[in-house]
Each structure stands twice: as structure tokens, then as C-alpha cells.
Protein backbone atom coordinates (compact mmCIF):
# COMPACT_ATOMS: atom_id res chain seq x y z
CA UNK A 1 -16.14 -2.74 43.54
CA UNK A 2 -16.78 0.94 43.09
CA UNK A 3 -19.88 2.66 44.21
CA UNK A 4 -21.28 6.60 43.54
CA UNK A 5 -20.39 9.15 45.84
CA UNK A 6 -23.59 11.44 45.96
CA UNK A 7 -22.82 14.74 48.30
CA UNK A 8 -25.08 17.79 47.27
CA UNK A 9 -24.46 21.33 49.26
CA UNK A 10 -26.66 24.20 47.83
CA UNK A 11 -26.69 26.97 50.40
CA UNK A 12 -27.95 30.85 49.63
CA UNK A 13 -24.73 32.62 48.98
CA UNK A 14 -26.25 35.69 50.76
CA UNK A 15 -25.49 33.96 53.99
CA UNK A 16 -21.51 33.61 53.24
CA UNK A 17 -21.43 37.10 52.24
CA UNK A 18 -20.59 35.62 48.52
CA UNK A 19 -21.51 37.84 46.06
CA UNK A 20 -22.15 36.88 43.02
CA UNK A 21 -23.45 38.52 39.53
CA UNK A 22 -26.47 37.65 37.80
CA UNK A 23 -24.22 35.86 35.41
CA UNK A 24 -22.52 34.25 37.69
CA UNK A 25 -25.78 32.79 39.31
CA UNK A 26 -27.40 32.39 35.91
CA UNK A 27 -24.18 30.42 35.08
CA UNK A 28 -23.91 28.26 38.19
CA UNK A 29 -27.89 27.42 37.66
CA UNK A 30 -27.53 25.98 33.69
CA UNK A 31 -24.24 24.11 35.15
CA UNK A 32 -25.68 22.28 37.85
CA UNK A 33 -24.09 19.57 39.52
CA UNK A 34 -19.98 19.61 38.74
CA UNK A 35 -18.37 16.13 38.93
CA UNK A 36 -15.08 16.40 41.09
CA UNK A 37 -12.41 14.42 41.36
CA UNK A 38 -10.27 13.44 44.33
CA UNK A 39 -6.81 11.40 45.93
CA UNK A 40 -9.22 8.34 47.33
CA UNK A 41 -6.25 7.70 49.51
CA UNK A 42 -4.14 10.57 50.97
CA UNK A 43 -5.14 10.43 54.36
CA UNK A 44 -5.38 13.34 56.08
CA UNK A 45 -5.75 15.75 53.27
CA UNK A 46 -8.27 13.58 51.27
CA UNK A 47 -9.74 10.12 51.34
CA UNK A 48 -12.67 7.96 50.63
CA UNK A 49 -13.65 5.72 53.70
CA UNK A 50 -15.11 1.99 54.11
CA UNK A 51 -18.28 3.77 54.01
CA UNK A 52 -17.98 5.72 50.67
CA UNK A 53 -17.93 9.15 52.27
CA UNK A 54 -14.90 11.51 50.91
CA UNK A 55 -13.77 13.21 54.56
CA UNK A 56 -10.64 14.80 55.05
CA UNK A 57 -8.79 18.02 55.28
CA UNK A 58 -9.21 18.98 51.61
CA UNK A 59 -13.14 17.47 51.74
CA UNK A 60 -13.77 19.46 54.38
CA UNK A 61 -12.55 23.05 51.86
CA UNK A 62 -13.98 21.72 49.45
CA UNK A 63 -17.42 21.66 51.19
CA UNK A 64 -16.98 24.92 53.27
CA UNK A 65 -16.74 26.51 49.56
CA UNK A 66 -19.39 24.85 48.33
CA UNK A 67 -22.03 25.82 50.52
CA UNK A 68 -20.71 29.29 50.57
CA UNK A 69 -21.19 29.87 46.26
CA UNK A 70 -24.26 27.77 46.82
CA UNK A 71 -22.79 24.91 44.31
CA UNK A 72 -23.97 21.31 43.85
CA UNK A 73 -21.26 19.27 43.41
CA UNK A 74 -20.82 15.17 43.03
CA UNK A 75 -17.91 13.18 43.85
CA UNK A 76 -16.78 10.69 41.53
CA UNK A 77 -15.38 7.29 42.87
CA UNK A 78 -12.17 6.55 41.29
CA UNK A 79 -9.72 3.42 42.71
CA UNK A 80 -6.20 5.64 42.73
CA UNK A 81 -4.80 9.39 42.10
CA UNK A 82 -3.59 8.20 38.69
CA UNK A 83 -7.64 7.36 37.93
CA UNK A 84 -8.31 10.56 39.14
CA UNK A 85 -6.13 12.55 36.96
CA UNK A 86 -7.39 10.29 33.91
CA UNK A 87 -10.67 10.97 34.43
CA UNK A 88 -9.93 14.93 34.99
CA UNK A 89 -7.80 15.07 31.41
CA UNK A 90 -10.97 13.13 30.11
CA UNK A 91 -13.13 15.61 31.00
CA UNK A 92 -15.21 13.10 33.18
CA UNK A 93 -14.98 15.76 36.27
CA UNK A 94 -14.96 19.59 35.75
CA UNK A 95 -12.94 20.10 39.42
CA UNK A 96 -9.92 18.26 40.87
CA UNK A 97 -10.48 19.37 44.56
CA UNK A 98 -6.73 19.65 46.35
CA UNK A 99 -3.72 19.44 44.39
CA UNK A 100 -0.96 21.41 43.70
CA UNK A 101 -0.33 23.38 40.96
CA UNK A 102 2.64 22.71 38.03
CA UNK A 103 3.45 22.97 34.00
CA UNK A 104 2.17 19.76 33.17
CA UNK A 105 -1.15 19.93 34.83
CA UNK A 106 -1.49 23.79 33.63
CA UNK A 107 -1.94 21.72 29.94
CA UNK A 108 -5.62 20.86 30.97
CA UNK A 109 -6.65 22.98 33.98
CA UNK A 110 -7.11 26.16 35.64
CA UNK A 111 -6.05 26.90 39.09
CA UNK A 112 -7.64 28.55 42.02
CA UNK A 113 -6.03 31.10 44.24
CA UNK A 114 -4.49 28.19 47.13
CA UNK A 115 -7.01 27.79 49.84
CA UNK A 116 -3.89 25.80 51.84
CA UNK A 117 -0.66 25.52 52.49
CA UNK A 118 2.24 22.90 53.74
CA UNK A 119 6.06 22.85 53.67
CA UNK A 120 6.88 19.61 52.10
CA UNK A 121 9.70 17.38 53.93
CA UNK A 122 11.80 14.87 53.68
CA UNK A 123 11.43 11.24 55.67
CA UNK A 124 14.10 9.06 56.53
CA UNK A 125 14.94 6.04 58.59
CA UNK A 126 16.94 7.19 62.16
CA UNK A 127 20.20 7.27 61.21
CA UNK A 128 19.97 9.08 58.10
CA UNK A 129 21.79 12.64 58.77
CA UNK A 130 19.69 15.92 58.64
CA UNK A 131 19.19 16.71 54.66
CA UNK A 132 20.25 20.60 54.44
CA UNK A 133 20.59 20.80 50.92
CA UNK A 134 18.84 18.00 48.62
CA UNK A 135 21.72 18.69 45.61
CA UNK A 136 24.38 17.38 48.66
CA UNK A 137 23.34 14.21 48.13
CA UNK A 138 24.31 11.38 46.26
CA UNK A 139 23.62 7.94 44.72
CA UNK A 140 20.20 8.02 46.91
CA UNK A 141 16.92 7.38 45.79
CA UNK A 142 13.75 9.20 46.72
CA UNK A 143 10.24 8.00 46.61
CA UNK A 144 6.74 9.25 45.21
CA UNK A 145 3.29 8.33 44.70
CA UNK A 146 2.73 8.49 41.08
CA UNK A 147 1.25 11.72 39.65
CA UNK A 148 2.61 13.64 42.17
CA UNK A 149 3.62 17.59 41.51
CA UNK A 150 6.73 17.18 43.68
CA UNK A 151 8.12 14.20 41.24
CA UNK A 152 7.70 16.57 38.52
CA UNK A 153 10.27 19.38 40.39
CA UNK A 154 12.57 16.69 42.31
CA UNK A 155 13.10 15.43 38.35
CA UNK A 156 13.64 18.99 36.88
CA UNK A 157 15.43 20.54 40.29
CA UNK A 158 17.39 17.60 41.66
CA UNK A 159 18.67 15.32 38.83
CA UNK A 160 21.72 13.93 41.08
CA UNK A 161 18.30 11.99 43.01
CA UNK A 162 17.18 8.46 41.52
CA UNK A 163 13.78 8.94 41.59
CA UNK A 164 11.16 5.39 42.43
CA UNK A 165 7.39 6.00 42.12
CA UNK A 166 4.46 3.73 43.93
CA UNK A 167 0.98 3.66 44.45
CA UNK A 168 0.31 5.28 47.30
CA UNK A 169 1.32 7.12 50.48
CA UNK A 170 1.48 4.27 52.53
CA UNK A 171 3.85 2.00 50.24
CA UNK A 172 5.98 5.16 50.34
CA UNK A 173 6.65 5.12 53.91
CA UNK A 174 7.25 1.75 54.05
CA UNK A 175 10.10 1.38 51.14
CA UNK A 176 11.68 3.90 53.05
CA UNK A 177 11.30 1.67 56.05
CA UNK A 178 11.85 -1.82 54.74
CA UNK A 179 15.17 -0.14 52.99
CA UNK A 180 14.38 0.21 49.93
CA UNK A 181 14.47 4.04 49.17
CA UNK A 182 16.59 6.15 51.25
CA UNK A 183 14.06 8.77 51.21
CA UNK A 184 10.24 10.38 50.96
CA UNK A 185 9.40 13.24 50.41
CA UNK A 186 5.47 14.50 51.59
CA UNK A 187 3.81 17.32 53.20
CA UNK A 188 4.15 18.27 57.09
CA UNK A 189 0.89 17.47 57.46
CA UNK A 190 1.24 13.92 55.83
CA UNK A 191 4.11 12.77 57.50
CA UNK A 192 3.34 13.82 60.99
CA UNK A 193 0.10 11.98 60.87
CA UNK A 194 1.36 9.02 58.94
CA UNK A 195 4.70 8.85 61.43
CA UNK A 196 2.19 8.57 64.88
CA UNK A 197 -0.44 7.23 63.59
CA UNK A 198 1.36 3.98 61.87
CA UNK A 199 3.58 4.09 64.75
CA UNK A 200 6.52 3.66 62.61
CA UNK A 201 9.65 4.56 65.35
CA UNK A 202 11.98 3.87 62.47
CA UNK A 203 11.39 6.95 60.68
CA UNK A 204 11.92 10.23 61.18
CA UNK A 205 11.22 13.77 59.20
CA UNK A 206 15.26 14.91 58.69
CA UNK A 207 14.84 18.54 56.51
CA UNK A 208 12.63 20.39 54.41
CA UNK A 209 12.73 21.09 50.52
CA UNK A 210 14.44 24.09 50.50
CA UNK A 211 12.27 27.05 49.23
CA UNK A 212 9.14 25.62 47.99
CA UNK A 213 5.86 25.01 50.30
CA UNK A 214 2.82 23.39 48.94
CA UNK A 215 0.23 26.00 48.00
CA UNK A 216 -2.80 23.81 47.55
CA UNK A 217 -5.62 25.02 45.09
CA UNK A 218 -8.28 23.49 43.28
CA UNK A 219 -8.38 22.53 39.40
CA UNK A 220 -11.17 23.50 37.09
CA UNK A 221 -10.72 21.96 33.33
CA UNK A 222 -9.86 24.89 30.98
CA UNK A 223 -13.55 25.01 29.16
CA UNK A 224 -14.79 25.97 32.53
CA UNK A 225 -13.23 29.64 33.43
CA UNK A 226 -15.96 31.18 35.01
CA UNK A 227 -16.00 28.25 37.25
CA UNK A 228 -12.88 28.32 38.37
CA UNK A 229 -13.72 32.54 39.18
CA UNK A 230 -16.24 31.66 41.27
CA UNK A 231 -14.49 29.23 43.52
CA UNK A 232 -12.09 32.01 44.27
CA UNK A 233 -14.34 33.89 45.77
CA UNK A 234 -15.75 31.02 47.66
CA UNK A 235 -12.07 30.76 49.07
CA UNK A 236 -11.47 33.92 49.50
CA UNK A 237 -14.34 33.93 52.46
CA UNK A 238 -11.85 30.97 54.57
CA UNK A 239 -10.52 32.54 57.26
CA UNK A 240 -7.56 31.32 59.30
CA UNK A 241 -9.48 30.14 62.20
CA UNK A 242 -11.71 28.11 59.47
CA UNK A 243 -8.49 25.94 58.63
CA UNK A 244 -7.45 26.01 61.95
CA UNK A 245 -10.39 23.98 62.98
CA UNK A 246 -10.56 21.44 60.18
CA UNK A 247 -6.76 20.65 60.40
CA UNK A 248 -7.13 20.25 64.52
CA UNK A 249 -10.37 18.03 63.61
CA UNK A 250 -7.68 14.92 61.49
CA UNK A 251 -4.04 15.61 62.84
CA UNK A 252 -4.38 13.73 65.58
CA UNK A 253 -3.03 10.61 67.33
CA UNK A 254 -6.05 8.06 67.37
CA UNK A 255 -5.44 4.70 69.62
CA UNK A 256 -7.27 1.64 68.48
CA UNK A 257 -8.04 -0.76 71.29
CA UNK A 258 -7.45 -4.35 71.29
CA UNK A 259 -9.74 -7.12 72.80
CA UNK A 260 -7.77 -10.58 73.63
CA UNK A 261 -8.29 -11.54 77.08
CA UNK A 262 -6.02 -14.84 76.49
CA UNK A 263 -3.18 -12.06 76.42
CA UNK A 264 -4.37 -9.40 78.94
CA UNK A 265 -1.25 -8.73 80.72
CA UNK A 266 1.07 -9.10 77.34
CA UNK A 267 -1.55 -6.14 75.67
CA UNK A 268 -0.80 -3.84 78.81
CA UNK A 269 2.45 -4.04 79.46
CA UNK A 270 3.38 -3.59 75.62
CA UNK A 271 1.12 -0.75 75.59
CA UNK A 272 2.80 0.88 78.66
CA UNK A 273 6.28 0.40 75.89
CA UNK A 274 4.26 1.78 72.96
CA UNK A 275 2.93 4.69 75.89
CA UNK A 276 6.72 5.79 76.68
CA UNK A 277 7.81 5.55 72.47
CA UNK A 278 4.79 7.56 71.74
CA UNK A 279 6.03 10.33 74.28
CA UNK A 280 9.62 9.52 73.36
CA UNK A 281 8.11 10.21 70.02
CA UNK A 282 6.39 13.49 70.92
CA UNK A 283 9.07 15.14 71.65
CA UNK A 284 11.45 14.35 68.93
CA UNK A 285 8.75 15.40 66.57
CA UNK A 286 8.17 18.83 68.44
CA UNK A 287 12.09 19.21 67.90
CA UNK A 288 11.82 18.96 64.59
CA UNK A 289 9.23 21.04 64.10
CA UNK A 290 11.04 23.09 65.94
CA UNK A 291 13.82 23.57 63.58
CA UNK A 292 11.61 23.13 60.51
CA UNK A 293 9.90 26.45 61.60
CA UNK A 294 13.55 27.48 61.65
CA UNK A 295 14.25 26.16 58.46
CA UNK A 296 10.93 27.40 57.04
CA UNK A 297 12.01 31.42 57.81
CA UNK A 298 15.70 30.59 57.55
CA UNK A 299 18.01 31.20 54.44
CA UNK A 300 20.42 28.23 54.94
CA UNK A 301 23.58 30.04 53.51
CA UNK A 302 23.36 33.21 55.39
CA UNK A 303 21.70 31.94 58.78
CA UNK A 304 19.48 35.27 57.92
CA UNK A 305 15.12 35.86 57.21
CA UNK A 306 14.73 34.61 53.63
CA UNK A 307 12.67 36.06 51.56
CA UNK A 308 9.44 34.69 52.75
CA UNK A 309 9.93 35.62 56.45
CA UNK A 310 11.64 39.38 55.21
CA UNK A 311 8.15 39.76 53.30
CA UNK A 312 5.80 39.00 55.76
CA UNK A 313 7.70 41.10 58.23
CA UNK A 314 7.81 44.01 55.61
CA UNK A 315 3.91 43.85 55.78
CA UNK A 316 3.94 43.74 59.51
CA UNK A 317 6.29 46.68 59.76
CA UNK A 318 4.53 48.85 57.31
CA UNK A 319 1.11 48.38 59.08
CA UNK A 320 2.37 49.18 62.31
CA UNK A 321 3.98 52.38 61.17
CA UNK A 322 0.81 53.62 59.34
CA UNK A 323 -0.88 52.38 62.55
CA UNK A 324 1.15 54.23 65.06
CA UNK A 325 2.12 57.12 62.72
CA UNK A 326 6.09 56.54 63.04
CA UNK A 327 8.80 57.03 60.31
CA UNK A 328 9.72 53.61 58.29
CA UNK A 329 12.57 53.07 55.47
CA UNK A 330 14.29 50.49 54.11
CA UNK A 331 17.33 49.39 52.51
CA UNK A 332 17.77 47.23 49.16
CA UNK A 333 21.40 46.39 49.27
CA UNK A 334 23.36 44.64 46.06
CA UNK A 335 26.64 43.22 46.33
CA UNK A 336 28.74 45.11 43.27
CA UNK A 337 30.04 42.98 40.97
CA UNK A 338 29.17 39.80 42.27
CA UNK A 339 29.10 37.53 39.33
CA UNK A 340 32.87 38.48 38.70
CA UNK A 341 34.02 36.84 42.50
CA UNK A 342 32.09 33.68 41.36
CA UNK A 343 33.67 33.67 37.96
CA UNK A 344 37.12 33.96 39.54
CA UNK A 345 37.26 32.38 42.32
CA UNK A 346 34.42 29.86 42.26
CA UNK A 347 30.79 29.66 44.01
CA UNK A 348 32.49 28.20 47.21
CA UNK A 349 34.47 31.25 47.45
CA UNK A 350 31.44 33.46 46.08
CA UNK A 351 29.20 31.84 49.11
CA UNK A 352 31.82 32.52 51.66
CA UNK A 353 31.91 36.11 50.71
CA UNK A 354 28.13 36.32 50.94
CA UNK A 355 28.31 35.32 54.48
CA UNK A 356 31.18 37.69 55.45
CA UNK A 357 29.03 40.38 53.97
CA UNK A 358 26.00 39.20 55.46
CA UNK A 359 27.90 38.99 58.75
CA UNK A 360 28.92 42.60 58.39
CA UNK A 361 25.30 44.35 57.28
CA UNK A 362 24.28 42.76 60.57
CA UNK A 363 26.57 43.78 62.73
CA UNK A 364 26.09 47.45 61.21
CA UNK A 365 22.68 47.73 61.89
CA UNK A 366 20.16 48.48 65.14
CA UNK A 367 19.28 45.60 67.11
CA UNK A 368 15.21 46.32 66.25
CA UNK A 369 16.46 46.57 62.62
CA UNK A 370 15.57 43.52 60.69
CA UNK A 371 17.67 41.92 57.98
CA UNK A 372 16.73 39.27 55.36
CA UNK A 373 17.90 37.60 51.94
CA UNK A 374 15.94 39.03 49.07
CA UNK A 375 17.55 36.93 46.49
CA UNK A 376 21.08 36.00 45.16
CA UNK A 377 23.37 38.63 46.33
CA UNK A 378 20.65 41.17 47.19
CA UNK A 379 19.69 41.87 51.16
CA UNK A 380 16.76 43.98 52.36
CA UNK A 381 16.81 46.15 56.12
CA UNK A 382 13.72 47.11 57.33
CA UNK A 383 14.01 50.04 59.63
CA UNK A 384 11.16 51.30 61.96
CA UNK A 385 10.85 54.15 63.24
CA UNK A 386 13.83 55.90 61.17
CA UNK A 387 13.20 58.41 58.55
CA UNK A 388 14.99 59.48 55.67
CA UNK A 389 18.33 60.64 57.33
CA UNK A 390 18.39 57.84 59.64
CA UNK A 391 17.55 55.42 57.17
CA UNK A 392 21.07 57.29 55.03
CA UNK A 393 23.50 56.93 58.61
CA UNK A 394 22.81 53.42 58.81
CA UNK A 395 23.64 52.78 54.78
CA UNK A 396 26.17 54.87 55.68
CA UNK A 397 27.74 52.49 58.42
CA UNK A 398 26.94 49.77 56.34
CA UNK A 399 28.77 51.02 53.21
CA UNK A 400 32.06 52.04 55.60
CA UNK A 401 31.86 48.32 57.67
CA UNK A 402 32.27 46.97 53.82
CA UNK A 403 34.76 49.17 52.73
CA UNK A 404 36.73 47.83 55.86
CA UNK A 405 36.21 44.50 56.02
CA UNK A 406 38.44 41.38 55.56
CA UNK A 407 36.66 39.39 52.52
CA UNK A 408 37.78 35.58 51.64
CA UNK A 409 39.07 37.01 47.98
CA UNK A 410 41.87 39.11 50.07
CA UNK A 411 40.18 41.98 47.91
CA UNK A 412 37.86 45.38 48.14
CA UNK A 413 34.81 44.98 47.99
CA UNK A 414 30.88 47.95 47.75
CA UNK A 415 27.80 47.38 47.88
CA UNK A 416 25.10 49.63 46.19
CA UNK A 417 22.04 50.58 48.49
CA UNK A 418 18.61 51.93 47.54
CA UNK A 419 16.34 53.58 50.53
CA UNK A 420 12.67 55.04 50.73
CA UNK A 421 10.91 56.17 53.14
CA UNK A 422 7.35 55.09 54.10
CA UNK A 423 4.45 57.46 52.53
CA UNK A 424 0.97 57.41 52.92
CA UNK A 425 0.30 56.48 49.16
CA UNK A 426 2.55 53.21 49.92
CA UNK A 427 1.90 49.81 50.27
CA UNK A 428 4.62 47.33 50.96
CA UNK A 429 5.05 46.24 46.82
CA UNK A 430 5.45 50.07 46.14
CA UNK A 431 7.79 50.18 48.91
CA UNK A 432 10.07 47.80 47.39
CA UNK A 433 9.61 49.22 43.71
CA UNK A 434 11.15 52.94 44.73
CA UNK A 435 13.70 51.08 46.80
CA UNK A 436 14.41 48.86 43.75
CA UNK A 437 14.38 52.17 41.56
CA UNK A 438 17.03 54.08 44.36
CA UNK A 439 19.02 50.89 43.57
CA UNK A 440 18.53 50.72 40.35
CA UNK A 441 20.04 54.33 39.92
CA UNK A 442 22.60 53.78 42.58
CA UNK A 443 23.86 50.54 40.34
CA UNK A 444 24.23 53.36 37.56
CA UNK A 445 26.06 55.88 38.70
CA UNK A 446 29.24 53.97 39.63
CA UNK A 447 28.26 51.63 42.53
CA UNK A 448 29.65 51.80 45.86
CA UNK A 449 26.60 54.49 46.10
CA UNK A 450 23.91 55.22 48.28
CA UNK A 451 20.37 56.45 46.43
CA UNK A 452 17.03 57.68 48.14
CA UNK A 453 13.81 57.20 45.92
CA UNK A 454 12.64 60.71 47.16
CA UNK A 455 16.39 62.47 45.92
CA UNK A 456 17.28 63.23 42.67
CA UNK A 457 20.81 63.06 43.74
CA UNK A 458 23.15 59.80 44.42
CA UNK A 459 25.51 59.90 47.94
């Protein structure tokens, strides 16, 4: 039996700070109340409880925006995900409020700018080994939810996985537990909670799906534009300490008591057991979140930043130096010639000689010099407090440590190298572009060359 979900919020947006146009408000005024959908049962992110009221993590956003664009919104009751997403392409609710975002659901909806984010992981039973690399694996089966956006990339990423699908998170879990998948694969967030609070000691989170992390958004259907601009600016106004607080408010370990006097001194010794496995527990969880945070900034090959954790410290670097008025270059450096070593000797080989190199850059550079993966057989140095010149010895030391070094191939290998300096018209994406451009140019005029954006001449 299904039952209306009735939750209003219409607060002046002058209170948020939301500004809206005339049209905007004129628009939001003829809509009136939007019909969202939600996951009834995806607990902590979003659920509906015994007593009909949709709580949870993405609830919680979804209100906090609300009241800030001054929207009315009802939630519609619907018995599973799949009913949800139904009822969305039916054009029974204008919102979906927490999903993530992929091709097939870009066919009826619009997405918001994400007002969260997760790193999804995978869940085993104990004696699985650690997953590094998902295409490693084989003849294993993972399992999904149906509708899920993850199912949709597993199929198109991973096709050496035998993908199962159930109902919900919970059946999931246990298939993986009972022994019949060898793997899950949900968010952080979903599998810590779901892992303490079902106490299930037979599972354990063993890797994270290598560069991809949930960016949650909501979905507006495509007749509804101007809708879906408004809610951004809603989210924009969510500060880090807002989803701090509403993520600290659900991820938590919650003990339910049991009354059965007949069995007193059964109920407290086994809860003295379940004490010591919950801090047995504890503290394998905060060692692999531990080395998921690794993971998460890690790229696997080169034991390097990857690109995330290079760009984030890129903005970090950059502010500081405007900040504190110090010099600030960095290097884009491209392997020459790469795709030949792969074509010859094979991507084993080709990997090994990314990690020599690798190896060598590092060992070339200062030790506040930081050094991450930009992509394929590109690597990016951030240097602070080193100016033009500076910025040219240490390319320089680079370029001469790979001239010299001892390669798997048994061959000579260059690297090209683009540099610019930090200006006070630059922001971190210009940065990069005149470093990509001093590359670009370096790549042209014979390799094995160093270029500065701010020279007209190659080195």
C-alpha cells in the first residue's frame, strides 16, 4: 500500500542570498509545486521510512535547495528505483533528486551542476584479494541494483565482468555474502554504513573503481530548462560545512537494544563479542579508508598524484603564489614517441618504461616540487617559488637524467617539455593552456626540446 508524500518548503530567496530574475520568480510562481522522484530504498543517501517521510542524505540537499530558491516541491511515493525512473521518463515527476549522471539518462533529462560526491568501491567477502585493476579479473561476477549508472559503465568499461542485477541495495550485499556474486560495487558512503550497520563481518570493501567518483546531481526532464537553472544556483549556495553536517547526521553506527530477560546473560555476553568485532571492525575499515584515500589521489601505474590530486594541488599552488607574491612555473612533459615503444614492444613493456621515466622525473626534481600523471604518457611538475630560469634548470636536469637513463627497450629515449611561468592575468586552466602551447611547439620542432610559453625560441 502506497500513500502521498506531501513536503512543501517555500522560503524568501532573499534570505539564502539566491538571486533570482523576475523571470525566474515569475516562472517558479506559474510552476508551482514540482513532483520529484526518489530511490525509496538507498539508505543513507535516500529513503522513504515506516512513516512515509523521505529522510536521508540526498533528502536532506534536496530540501536545503529548496528552501533556498523558495520552491514547493512534492514527493511522489513510488515502491522501487526502477518505478522511479518510469515515472520520471513518463513525465509523472519534473525532478529526480540524487542520481548520477550517464548517456542513457541524458535521453530524457537535464542535469544539475553535482551538489555531492563519492568514490564508488568494490565489496567482497574476506578472502577475496585487494581488486587493483577491475580488467585483472576474470570469470567473476559483479552485482547491481537495477537502473543503476554504474551497471551502465561496468557493461561498456569492463566486459571481461558477468554482470547480475537485483532489487535493491540490501539483496546486493547479501549475494555477495551468501556466495553468490563475487562482488558489489556501491558508493563509500553506502558500503560503510551498510557494512556496520548490518553487521555483516564477512565482507569487506577490497579497492576502488579506478578513476571515476560519483558526482551526484539532480535530474530535471528536458521540457523543464529553466528549472533545472535555477536549482544550480540553489546548489551553488551549499557550502562544505553544509554537507559536512548532513553526512555526520546518517553515517553512523546505530545499536538497537534487545529486551529478553529469559536470556539476560546470553544477550550480554554476545554483545561484549559483537563489542570487540565492532572495534575489530573499526579499525580494519579505517585501514581501508586509509588506502582508499591513497588510491583516490594515487595513479596505480606510476605510484605518482593522478590527475585529480595534480589539479587540485595546481589550484592550491597558484593561490598561494598570487597570495604570497612568489615566482610559480610548471612543466608539461610528453614522452616522444610513445605509441611506437607500445607498438613494438607491447603495453607491458610500454608501462614499464612509463615507470622508469616516471622514476627518473622524480628523482630530478626538488623535494617541494610536486609531480603528477596528467594523462597517458604526459606528466605535469608544479614548481613554487621558481621562475622562468629555474623552472628551464630543472627541465634541464630532467631532459639530461632521460638522456642517461637505462630504459626496459635497451634504447634512447626524450621527452618534450613545455614551461610558463605564473602571471597575474593567469588562472590555473590558462596556466596549463600556455604550458600545453610551449609543448605543443616543443613537439614541433624536433622533440627532445625544451619550450617556454613567454619565448619565441625552443632550447
Amino acid at each position: 500500500m502506497y500513500f502521498w508524500i506531501m513536503m512543501i518548503f517555500f522560503v524568501p530567496f532573499s534570505l539564502f542570498g539566491v538571486e533570482l530574475s523576475l523571470d525566474e520568480n515569475t516562472y517558479l510562481k506559474k510552476l508551482g509545486t514540482v513532483n520529484v522522484c526518489v530511490d525509496p530504498d538507498w539508505e543513507p543517501f535516500e529513503m522513504i521510512d515506516q512513516k512515509g517521510n523521505y529522510t536521508g542524505i540526498g533528502a536532506d540537499l534536496l530540501h536545503l535547495v529548496a528552501q533556498r530558491i523558495g520552491l514547493k516541491i512534492t514527493v511522489l511515493p513510488t515502491k522501487d528505483w526502477d518505478e522511479s525512473i518510469a515515472y520520471s521518463k513518463a513525465g509523472k515527476c519534473q525532478i529526480i533528486s540524487f542520481l548520477n549522471q550517464s548517456p542513457y539518462r541524458d535521453t530524457w533529462l537535464l542535469f544539475t551542476k553535482p551538489h555531492f560526491s563519492d568514490p564508488n568501491v568494490f565489496i567482497t567477502r574476506e578472502e577475496h584479494s585487494f581488486i587493483g585493476d577491475p580488467h585483472d579479473l576474470v570469470n567473476e561476477s559483479i552485482v547491481f541494483p537495477t537502473g543503476t549508472a554504474m551497471e551502465e559503465l561496468v557493461r561498456t568499461e569492463y566486459p571481461n565482468l558477468n554482470i547480475i542485477t537485483t532489487h535493491s541495495e540490501m539483496d546486493a550485499f547479501q549475494l555477495v555474502s551468501n556466495k553468490k556474486a563475487d562482488i558489489a560495487m556501491r558508493s563509500l558512503i553506502v558500503a560503510a554504513y551498510t557494512l556496520k550497520k548490518e553487521g555483516m563481518f564477512n565482507l569487506k570493501i577490497a579497492g576502488q573503481l579506478p578513476d571515476y567518483i560519483n558526482k551526484m546531481r539532480m535530474g530535471v526532464i528536458q521540457s523543464e530548462p529553466m528549472l533545472r537553472d535555477i536549482l544550480d544556483k540553489g546548489i551553488a549556495t551549499i557550502s562544505a560545512e553544509d554537507r559536512a553536517n548532513i553526512v555526520n547526521k546518517y553515517v553512523a553506527i546505530k545499536a538497537q537494544t534487545v529486551y529478553d530477560y529469559s536470556l539476560l546473560l546470553k544477550i550480554v555476553f554476545g554483545f561484549m563479542i559483537l563489542g570487540l568485532l565492532f572495534l575489530w571492525r573499526y579499525y580494519e575499515l579505517k585501514k581501508y579508508t586509509k588506502e582508499l584515500l591513497y588510491l583516490s589521489e594515487t595513479d596505480i601505474l606510476t605510484k605518482m598524484y593522478n590527475r585529480m590530486k595534480i589539479e587540485k594541488e595546481l589550484v592550491m599552488q597558484v593561490e598561494r603564489a598570487k597570495a604570497m607574491k612568489y615566482s610559480f612555473s610548471i612543466l608539461l612533459i610528453d614522452f616522444d614517441f610513445f605509441k611506437i615503444i607500445n607498438d613494438t614492444f607491447g603495453h607491458p613493456i610500454g608501462d614499464k618504461v612509463l615507470i622508469e621515466m616516471a622514476d627518473l622525473i622524480k628523482r630530478s626534481i626538488r623535494s617541494d616540487d610536486r609531480i603528477g600523471r596528467w594523462g597517458g604518457e604526459e606528466f605535469l611538475v608544479l614548481c613554487p617559488q621558481s621562475n622562468e630560469d629555474e623552472a628551464l634548470n630543472i627541465a634541464r636536469r630532467i631532459q639530461m637524467a632521460i638522456h642517461t637513463g637505462v630504459f626496459s627497450t635497451h634504447k634512447h629515449h626524450t621527452v618534450s617539455i613545455g614551461i610558463r611561468t605564473l602571471t597575474d592575468e593567469d588562472i590555473p586552466y590558462t596556466l596549463i593552456s600556455h604550458a600545453d602551447d610551449a609543448l605543443y611547439k616543443a613537439k614541433n620542432t624536433g622533440r627532445d626540446t625544451i619550450c617556454c610559453s613567454s619565448s619565441s625560441t625552443s632550447i
